[in-house]
N, C-alpha and C. Protein backbone atom coordinates (compact mmCIF):
# COMPACT_ATOMS: atom_id res chain seq x y z
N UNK A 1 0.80 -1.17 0.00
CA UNK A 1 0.00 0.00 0.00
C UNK A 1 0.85 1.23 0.00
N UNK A 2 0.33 1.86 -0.56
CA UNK A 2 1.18 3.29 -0.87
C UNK A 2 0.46 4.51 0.26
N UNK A 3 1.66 5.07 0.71
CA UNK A 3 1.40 6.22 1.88
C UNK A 3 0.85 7.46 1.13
N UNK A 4 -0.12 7.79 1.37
CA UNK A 4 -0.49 9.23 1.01
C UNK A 4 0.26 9.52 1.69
N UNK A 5 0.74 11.35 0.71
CA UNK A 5 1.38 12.30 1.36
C UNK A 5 0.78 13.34 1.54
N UNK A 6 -0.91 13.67 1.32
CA UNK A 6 -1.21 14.21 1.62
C UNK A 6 -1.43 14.73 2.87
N UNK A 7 -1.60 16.22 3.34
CA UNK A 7 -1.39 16.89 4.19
C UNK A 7 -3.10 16.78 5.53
N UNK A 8 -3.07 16.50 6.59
CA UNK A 8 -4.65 16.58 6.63
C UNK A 8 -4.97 17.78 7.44
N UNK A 9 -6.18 18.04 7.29
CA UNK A 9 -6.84 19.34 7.13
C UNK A 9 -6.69 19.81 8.59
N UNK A 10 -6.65 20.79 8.87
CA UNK A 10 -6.38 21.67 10.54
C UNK A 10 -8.36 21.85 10.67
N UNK A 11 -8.53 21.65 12.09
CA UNK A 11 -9.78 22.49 12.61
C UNK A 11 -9.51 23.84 12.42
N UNK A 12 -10.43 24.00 11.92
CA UNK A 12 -10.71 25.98 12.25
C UNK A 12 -11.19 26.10 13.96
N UNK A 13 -10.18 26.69 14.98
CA UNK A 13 -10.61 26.56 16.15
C UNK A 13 -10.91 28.00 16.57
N UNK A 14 -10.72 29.02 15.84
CA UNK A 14 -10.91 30.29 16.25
C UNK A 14 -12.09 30.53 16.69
N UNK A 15 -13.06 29.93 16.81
CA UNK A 15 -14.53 30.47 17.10
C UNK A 15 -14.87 29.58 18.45
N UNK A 16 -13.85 28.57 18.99
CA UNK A 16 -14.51 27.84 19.73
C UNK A 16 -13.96 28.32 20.88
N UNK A 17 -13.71 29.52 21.23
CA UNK A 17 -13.33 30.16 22.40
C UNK A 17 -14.70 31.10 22.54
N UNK A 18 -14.88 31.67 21.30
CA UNK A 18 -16.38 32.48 21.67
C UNK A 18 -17.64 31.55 21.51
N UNK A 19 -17.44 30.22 21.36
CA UNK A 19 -19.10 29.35 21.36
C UNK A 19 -18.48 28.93 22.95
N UNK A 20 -17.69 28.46 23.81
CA UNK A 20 -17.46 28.52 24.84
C UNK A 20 -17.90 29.40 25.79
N UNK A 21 -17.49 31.11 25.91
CA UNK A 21 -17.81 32.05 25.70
C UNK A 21 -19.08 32.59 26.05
N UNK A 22 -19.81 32.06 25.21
CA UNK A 22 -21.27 32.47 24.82
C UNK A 22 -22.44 30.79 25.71
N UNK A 23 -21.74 29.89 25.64
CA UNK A 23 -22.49 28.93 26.61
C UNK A 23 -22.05 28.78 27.94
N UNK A 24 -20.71 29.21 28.46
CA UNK A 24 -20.86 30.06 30.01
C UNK A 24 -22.00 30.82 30.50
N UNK A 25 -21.82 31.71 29.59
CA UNK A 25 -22.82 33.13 30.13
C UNK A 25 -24.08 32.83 29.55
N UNK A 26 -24.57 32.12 28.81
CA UNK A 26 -25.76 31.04 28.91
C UNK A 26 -26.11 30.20 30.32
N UNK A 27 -25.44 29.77 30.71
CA UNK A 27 -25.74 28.87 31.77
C UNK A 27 -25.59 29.35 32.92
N UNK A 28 -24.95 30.46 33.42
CA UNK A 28 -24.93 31.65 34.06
C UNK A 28 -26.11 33.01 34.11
N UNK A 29 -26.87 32.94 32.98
CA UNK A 29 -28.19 33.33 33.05
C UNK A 29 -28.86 32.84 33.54
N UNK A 30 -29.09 31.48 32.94
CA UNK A 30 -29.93 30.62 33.21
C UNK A 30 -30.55 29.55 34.51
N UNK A 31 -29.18 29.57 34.87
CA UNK A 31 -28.96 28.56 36.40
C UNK A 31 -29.76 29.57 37.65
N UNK A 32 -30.40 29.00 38.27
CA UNK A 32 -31.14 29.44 39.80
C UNK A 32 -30.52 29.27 40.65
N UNK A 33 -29.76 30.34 41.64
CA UNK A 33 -29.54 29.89 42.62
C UNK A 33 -30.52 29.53 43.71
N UNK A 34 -30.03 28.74 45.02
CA UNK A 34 -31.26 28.73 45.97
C UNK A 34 -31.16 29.78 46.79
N UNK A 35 -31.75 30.07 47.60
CA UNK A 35 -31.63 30.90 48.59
C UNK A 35 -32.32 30.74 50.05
N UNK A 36 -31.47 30.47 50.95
CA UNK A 36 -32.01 30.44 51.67
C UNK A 36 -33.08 31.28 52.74
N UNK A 37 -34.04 30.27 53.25
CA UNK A 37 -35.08 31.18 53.80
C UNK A 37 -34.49 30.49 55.15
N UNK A 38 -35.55 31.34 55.96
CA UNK A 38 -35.48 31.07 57.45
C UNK A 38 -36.62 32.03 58.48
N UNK A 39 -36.67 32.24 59.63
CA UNK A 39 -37.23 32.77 60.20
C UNK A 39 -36.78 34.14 60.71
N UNK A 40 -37.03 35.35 60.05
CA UNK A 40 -36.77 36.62 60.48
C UNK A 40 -36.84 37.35 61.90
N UNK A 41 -35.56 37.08 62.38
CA UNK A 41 -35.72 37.36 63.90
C UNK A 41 -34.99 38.88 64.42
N UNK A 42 -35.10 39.61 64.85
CA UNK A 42 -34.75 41.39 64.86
C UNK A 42 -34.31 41.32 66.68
N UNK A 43 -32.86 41.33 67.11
CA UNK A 43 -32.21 41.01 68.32
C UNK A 43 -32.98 43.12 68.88
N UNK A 44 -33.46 42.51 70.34
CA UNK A 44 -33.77 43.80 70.40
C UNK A 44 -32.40 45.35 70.73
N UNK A 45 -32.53 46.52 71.17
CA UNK A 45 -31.09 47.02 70.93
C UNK A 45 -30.94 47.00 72.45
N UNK A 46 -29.87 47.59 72.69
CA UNK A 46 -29.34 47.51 74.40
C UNK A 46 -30.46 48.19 75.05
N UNK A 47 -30.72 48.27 75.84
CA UNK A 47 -31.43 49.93 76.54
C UNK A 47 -30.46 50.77 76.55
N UNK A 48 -31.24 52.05 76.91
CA UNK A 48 -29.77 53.01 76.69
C UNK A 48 -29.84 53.98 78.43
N UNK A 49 -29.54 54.38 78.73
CA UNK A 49 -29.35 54.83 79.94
C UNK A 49 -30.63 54.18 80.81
N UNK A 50 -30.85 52.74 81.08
CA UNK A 50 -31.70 52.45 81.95
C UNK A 50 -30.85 50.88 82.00
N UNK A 51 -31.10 50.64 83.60
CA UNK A 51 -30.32 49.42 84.06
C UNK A 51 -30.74 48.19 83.57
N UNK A 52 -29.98 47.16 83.45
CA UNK A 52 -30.16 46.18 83.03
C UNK A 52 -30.72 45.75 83.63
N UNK A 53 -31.89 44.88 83.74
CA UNK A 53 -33.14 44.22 84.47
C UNK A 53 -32.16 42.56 83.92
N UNK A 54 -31.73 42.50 85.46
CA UNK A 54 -31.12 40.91 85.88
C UNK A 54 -32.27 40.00 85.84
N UNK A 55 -31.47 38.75 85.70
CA UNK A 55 -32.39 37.51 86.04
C UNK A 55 -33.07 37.45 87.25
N UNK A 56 -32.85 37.99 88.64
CA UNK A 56 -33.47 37.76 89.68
C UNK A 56 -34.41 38.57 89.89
N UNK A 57 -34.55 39.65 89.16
CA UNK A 57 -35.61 40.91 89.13
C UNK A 57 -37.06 40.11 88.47
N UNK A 58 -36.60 38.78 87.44
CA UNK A 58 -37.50 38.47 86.48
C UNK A 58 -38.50 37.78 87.70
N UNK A 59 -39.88 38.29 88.27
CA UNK A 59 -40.61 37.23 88.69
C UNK A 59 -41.12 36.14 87.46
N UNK A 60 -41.93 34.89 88.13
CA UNK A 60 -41.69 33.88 87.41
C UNK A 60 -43.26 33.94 86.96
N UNK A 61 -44.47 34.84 87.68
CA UNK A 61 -45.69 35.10 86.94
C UNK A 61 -45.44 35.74 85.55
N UNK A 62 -43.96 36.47 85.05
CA UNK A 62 -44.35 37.32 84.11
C UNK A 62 -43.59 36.02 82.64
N UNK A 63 -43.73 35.24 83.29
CA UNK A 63 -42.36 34.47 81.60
C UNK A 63 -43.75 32.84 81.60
N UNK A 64 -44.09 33.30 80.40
CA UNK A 64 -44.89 32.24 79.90
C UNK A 64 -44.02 31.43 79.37
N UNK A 65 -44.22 29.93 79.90
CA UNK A 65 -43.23 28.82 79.61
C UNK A 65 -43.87 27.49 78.48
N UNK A 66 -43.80 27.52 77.48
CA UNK A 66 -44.20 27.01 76.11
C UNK A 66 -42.80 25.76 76.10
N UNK A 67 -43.14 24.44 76.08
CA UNK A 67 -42.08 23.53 76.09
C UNK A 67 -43.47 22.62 74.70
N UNK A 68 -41.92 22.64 73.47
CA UNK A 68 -42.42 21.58 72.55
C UNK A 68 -41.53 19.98 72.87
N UNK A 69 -42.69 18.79 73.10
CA UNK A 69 -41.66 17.40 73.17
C UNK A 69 -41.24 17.11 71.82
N UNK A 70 -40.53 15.92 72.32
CA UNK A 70 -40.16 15.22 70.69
C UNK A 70 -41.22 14.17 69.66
N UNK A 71 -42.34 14.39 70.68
CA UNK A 71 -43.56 13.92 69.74
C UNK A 71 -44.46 14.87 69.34
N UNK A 72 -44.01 15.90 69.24
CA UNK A 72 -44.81 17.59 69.06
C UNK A 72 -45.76 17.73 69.89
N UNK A 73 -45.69 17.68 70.95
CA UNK A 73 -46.77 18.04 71.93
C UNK A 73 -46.26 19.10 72.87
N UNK A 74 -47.59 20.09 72.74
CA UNK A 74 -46.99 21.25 73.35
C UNK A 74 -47.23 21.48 74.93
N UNK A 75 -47.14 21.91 75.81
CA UNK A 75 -47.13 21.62 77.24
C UNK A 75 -46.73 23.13 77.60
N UNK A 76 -48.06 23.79 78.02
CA UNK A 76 -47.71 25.58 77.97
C UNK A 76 -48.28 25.45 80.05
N UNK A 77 -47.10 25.99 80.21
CA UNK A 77 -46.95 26.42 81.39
C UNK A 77 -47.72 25.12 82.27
N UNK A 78 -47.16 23.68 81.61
CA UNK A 78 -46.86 22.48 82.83
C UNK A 78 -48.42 21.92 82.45
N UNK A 79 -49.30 22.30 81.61
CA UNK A 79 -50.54 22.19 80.93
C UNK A 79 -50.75 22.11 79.82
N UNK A 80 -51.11 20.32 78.79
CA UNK A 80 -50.98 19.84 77.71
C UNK A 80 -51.51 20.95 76.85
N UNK A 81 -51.94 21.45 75.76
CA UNK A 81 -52.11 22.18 74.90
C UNK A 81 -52.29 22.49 73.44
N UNK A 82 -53.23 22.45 72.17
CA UNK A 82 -53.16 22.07 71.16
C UNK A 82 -52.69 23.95 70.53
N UNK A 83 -52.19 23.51 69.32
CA UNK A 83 -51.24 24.70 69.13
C UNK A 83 -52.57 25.61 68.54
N UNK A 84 -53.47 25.38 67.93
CA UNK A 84 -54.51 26.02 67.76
C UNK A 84 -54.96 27.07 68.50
N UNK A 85 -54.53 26.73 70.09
CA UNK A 85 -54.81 27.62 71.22
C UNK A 85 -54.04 28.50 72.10
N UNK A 86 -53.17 28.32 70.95
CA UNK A 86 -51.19 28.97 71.50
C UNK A 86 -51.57 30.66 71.55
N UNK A 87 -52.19 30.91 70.19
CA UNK A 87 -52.19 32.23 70.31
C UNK A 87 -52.90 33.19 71.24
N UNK A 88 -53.91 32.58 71.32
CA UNK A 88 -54.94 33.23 71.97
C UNK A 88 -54.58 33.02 74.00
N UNK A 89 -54.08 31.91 74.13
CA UNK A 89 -53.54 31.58 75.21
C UNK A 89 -52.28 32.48 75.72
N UNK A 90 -51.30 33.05 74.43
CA UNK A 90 -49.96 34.22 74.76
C UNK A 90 -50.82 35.63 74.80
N UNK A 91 -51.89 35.92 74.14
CA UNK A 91 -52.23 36.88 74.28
C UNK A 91 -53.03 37.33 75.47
N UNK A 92 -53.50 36.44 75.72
CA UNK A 92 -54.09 36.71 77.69
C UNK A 92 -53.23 36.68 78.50
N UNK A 93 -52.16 36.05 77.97
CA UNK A 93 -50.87 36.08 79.37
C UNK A 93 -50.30 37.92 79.00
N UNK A 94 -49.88 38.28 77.94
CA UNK A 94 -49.49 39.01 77.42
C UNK A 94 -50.41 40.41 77.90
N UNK A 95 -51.04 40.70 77.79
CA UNK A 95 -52.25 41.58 77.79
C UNK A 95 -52.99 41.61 78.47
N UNK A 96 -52.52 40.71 80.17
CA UNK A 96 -53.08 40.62 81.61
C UNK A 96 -53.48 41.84 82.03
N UNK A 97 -52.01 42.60 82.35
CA UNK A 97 -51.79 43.68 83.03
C UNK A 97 -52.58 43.88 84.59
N UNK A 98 -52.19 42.76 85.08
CA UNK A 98 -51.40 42.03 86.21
C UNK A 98 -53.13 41.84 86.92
N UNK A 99 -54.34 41.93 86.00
CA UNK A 99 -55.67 41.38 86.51
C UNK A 99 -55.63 40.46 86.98
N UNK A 100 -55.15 38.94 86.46
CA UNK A 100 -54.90 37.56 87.27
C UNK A 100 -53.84 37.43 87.77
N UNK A 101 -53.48 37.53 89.19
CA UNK A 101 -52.37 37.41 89.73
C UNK A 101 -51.53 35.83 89.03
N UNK A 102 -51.91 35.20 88.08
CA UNK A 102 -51.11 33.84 87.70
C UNK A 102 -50.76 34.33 86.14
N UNK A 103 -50.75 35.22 85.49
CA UNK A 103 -50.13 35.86 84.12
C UNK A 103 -49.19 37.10 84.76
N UNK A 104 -48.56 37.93 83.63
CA UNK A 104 -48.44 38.68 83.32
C UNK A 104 -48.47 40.12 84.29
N UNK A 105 -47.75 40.50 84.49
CA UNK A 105 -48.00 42.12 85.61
C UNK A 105 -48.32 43.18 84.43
N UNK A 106 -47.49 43.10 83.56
CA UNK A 106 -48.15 44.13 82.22
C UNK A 106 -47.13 43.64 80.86
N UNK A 107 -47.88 43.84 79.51
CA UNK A 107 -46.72 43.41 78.52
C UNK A 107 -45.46 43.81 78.17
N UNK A 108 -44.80 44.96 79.28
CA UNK A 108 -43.10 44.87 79.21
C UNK A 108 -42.62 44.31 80.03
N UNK A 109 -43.48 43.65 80.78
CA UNK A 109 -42.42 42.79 81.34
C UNK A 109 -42.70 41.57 81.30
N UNK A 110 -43.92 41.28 80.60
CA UNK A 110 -44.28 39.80 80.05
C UNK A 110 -43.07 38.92 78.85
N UNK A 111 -42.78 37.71 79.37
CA UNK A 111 -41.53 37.37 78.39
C UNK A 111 -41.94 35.77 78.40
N UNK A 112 -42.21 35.23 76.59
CA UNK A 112 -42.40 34.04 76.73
C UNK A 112 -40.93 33.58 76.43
N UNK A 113 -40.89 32.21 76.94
CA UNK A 113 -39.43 31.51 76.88
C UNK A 113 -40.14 30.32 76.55
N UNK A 114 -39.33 29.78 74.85
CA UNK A 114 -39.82 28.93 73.94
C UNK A 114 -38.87 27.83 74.14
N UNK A 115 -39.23 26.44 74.32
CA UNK A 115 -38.22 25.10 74.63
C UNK A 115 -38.90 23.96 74.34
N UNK A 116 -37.71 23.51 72.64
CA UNK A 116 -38.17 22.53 72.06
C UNK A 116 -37.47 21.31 72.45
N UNK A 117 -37.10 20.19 71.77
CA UNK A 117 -36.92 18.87 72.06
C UNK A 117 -35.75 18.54 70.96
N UNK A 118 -34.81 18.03 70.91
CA UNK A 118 -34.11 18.39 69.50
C UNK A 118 -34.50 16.99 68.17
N UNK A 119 -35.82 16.30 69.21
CA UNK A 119 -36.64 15.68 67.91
C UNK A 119 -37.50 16.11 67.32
N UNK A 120 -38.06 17.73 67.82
CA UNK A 120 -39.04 18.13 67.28
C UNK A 120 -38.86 18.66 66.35
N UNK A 121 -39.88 18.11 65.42
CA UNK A 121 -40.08 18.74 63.96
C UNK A 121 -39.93 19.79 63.33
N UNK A 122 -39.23 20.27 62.73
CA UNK A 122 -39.17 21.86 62.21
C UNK A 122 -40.73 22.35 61.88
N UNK A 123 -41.35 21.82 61.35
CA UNK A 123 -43.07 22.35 60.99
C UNK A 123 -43.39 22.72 62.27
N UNK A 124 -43.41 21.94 63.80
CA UNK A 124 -44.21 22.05 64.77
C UNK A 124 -43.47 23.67 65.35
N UNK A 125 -41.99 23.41 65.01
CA UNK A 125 -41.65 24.64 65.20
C UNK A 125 -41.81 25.61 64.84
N UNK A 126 -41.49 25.97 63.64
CA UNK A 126 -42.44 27.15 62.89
C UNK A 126 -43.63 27.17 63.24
N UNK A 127 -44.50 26.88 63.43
CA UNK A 127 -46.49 26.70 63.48
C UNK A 127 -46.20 27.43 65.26
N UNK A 128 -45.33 27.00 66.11
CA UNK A 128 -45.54 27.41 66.75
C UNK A 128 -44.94 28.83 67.75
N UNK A 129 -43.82 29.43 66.79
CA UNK A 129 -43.14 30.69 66.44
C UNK A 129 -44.04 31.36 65.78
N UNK A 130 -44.91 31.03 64.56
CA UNK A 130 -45.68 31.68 63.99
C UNK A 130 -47.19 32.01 65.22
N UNK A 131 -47.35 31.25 66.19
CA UNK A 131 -48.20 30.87 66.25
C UNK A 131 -47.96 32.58 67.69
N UNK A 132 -47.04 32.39 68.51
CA UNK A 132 -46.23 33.37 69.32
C UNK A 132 -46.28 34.84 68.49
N UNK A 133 -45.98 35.00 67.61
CA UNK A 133 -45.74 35.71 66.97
C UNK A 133 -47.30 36.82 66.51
N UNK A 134 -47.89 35.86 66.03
CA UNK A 134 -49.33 36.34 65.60
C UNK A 134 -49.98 36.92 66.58
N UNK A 135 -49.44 36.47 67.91
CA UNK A 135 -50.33 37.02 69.35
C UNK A 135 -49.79 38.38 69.09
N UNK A 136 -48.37 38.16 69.20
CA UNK A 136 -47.92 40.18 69.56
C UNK A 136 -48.64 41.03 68.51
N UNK A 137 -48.41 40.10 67.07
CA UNK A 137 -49.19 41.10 65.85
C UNK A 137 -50.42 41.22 66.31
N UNK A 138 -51.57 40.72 66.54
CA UNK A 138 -52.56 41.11 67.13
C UNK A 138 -52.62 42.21 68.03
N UNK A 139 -52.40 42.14 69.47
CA UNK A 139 -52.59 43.04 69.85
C UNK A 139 -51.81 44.24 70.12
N UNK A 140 -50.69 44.23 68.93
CA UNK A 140 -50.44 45.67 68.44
C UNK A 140 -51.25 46.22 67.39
N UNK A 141 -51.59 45.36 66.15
CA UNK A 141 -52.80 46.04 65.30
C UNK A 141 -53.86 46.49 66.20
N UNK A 142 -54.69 46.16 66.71
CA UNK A 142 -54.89 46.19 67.69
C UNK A 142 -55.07 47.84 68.59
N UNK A 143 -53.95 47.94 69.03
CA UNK A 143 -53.16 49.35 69.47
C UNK A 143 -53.41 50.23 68.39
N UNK A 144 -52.75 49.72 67.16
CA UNK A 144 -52.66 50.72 66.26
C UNK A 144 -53.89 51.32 65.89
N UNK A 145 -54.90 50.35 65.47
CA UNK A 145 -56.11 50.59 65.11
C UNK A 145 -56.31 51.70 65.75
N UNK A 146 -56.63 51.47 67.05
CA UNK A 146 -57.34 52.23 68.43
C UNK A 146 -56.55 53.99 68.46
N UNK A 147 -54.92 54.00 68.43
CA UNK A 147 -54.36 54.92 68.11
C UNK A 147 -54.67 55.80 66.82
N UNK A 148 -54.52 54.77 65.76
CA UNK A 148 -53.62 55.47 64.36
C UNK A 148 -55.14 55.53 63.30
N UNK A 149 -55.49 54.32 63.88
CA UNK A 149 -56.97 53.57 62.44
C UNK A 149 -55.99 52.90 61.76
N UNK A 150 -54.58 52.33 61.52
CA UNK A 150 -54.44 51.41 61.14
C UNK A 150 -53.58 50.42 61.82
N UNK A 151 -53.07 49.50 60.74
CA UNK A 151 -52.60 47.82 61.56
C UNK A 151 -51.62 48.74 61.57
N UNK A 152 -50.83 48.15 62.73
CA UNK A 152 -49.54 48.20 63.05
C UNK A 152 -48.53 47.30 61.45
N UNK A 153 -48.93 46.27 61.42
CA UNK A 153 -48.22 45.51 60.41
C UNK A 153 -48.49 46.17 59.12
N UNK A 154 -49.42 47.21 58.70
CA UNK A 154 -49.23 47.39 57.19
C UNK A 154 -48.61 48.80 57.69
N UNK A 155 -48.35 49.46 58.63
CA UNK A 155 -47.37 50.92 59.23
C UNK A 155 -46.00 50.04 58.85
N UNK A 156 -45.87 48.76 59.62
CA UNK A 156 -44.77 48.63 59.12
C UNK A 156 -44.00 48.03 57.89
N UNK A 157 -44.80 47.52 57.51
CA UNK A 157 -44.44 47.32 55.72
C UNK A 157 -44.30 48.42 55.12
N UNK A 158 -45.38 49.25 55.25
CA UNK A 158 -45.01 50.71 54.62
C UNK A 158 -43.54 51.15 55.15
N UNK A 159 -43.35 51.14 56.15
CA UNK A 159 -41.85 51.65 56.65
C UNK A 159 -40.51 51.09 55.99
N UNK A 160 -41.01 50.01 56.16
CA UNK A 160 -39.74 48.77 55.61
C UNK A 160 -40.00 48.70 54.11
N UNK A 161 -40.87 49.62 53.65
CA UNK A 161 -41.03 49.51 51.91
C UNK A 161 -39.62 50.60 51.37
N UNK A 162 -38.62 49.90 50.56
CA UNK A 162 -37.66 50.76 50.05
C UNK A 162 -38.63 52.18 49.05
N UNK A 163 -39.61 52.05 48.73
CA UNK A 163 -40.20 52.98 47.65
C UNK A 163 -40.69 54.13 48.42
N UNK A 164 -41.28 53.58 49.86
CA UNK A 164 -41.73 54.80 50.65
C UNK A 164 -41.06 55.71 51.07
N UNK A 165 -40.90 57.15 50.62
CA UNK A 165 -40.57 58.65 50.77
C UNK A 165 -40.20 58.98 52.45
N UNK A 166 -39.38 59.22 52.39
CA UNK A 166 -38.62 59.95 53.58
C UNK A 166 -39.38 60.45 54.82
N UNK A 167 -40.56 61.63 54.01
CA UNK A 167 -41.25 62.06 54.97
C UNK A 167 -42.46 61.31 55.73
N UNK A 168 -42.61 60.17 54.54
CA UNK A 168 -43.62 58.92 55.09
C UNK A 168 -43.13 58.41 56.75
N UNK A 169 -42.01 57.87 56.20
CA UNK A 169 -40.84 56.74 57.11
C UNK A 169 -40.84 58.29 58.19
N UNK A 170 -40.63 59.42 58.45
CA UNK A 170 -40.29 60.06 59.68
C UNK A 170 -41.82 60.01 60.10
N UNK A 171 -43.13 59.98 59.56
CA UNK A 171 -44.07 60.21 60.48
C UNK A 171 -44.45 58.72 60.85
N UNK A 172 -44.07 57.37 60.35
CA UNK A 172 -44.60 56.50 60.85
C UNK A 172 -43.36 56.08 61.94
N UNK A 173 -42.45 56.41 62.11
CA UNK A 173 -41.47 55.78 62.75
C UNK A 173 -41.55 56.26 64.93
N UNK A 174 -42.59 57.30 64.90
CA UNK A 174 -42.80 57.39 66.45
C UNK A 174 -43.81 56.63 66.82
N UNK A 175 -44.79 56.14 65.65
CA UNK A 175 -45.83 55.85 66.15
C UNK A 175 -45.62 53.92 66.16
N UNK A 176 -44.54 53.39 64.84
CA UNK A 176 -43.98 52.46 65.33
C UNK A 176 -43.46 51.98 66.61
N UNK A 177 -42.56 52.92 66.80
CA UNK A 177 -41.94 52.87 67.84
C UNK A 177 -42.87 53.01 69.21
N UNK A 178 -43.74 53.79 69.31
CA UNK A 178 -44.93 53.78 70.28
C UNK A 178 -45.97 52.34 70.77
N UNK A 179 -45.83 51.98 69.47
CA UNK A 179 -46.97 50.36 69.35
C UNK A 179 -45.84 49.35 70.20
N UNK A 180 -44.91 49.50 69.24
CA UNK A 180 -43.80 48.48 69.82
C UNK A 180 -42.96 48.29 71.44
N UNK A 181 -43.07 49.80 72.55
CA UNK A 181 -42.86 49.46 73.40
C UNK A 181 -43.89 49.49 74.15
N UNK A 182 -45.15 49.38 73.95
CA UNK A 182 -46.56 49.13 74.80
C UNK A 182 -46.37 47.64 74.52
N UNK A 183 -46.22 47.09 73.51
CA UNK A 183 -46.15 45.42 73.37
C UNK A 183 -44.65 45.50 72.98
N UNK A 184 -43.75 45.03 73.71
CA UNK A 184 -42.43 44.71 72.82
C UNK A 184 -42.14 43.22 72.83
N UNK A 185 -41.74 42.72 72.19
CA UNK A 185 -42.01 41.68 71.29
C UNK A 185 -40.84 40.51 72.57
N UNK A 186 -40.63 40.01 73.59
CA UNK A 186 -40.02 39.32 74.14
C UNK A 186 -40.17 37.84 73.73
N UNK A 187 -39.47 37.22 73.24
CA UNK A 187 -39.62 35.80 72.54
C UNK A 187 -37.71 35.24 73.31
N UNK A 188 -38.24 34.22 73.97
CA UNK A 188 -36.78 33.71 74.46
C UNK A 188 -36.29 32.47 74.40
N UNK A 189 -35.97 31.66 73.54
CA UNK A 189 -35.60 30.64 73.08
C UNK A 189 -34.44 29.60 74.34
N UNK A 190 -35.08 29.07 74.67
CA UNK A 190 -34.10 28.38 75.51
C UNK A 190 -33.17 27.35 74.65
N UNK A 191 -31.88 26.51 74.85
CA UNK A 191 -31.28 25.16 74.54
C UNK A 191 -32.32 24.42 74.36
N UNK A 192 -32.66 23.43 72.68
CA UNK A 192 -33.18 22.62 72.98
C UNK A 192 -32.84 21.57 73.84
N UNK A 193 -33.65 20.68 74.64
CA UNK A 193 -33.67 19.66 75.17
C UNK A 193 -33.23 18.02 74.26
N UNK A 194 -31.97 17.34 75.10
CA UNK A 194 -32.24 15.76 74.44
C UNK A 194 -33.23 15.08 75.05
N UNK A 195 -33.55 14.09 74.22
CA UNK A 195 -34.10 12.84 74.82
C UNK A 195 -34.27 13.05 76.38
């Protein structure tokens, strides 16, 4: 057999740096990152020229005690409990103002302290953060109503809205601030519990 001497043909590779190029930044459009969610929690700020209120100052009528087990059962202040009745149950402790000597002396110094199980379910948890949570929103809308004529929660969306105008955000921000230390929001998470 006889050797060709022919020469063989080169790729044309000049273009395959820009089809490279061009399906990076394709797939870089295209790709989703995830993002994580979670539960939006706002650490309150120091006080500012007023003493620190120690642990031994805390009487034990004012700290509603919410314990989730590791079979999601909730057990609010040493008394079984369906979470259905969480809210309405923080908001009478909350919003005593010290009528039943067994709640609450008034809502700044009412403080629930939340203690889960470290088998409990993330759902039972959330449902029942949400569930804490909805009490304070209540009876600050609530407040607000009675004050302003509106919710406290759409004052503060409006506030926390980047589009809302300067002079908006300075007139809602005393009356925020007004709702918020008549109810301030005490939520206290203890160590979950093992087994």
């Amino acid at each position: 057999m006889a050797r060709s001497n022919r020469e063989l043909q080169e790729i044309n590779a000049g273009s395959m740096a820009d089809i490279a190029f061009l399906l990076l930044i394709f797939f870089l459009v295209t790709t989703t990152m995830d993002v994580d969610t979670g539960i939006a929690r706002k650490l309150p700020p120091m006080p500012e020229d007023k003493q620190i209120e120690d642990d031994s100052q805390i009487h034990a009528r004012n700290i509603y005690v919410v314990l989730v087990n590791s079979n999601n059962q909730l057990l609010v202040e040493g008394v079984p409990m369906d979470i259905s009745q969480l809210k309405d149950g923080a908001k009478d402790f909350i919003d005593n103002n010290g009528l039943n000597p067994e709640l609450s002396d008034n809502p700044e110094k009412a403080i629930i302290s939340l203690q889960n199980d470290r088998l409990t379910e993330y759902g039972t948890y959330i449902a029942v953060q949400n569930e804490l949570v909805a009490a304070y929103n209540q009876l600050r809308n609530r407040e607000a109503q009675r004050l302003y004529g509106r919710d406290f929660t759409e004052m503060n969306d409006t506030y926390l809205d980047p589009k809302t105008s300067d002079a908006i955000k300075d007139d809602l921000k005393p009356k925020l601030e007004r709702i918020q230390k008549m109810y301030p929001q005490k939520l206290s998470e203890a160590e979950p519990k093992n087994n």
